[in-house]
Protein backbone atom coordinates (compact mmCIF):
# COMPACT_ATOMS: atom_id res chain seq x y z
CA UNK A 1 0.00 0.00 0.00
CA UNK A 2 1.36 3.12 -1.16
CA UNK A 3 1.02 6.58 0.96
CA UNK A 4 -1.32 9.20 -0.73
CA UNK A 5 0.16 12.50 -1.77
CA UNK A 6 -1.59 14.79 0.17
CA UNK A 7 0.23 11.71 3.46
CA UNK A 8 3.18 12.46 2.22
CA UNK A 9 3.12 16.31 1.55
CA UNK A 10 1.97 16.77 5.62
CA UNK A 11 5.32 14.39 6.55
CA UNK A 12 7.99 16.28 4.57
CA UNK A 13 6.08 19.91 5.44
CA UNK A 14 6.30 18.09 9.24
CA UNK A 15 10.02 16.90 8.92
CA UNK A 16 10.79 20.90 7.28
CA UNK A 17 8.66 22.49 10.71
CA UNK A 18 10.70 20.08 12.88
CA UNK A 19 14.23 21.37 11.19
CA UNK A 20 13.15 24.63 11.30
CA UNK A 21 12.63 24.19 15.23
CA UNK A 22 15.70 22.72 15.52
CA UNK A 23 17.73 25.39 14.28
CA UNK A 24 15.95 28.08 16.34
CA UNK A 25 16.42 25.63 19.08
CA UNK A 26 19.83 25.25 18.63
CA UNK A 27 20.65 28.74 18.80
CA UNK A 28 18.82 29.52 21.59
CA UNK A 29 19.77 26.76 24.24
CA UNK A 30 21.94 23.09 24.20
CA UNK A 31 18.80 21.64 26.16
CA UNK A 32 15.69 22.32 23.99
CA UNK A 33 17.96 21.48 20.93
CA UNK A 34 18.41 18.12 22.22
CA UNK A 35 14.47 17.95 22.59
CA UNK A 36 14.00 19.11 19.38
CA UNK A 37 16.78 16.49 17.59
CA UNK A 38 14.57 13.82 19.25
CA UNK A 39 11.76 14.87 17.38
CA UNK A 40 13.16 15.49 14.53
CA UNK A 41 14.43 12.34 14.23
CA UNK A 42 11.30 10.85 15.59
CA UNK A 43 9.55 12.57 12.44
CA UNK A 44 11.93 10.94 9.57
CA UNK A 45 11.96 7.50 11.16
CA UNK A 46 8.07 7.93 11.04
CA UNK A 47 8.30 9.19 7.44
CA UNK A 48 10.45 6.54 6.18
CA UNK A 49 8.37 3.54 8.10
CA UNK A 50 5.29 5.25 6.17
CA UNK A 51 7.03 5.11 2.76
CA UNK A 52 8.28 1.47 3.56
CA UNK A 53 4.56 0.26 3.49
């Protein structure tokens, strides 16, 4: 089964809000940045498990 378009448009806009976070993060403080990594990372393991089915 193969994700719809308008799926996978909401995970990469997702994955580019997440990055976007983590750079703002990152600049402001080493302990939301951490935070933020997690879910960034949360977001393309969850993106690539979606594709995989």
């Amino acid at each position: 089964m193969k994700i719809s378009h308008n799926t996978e448009f909401k995970l990469v806009f997702l994955q580019a809000a997440a990055r976007a976070l983590l750079v703002r993060d990152f600049e402001n403080s080493e302990k939301s940045s951490i935070e933020s990594k997690k879910s960034y990372f949360m977001l393309q393991l969850l993106t690539k498990s979606y594709k995989r089915i």
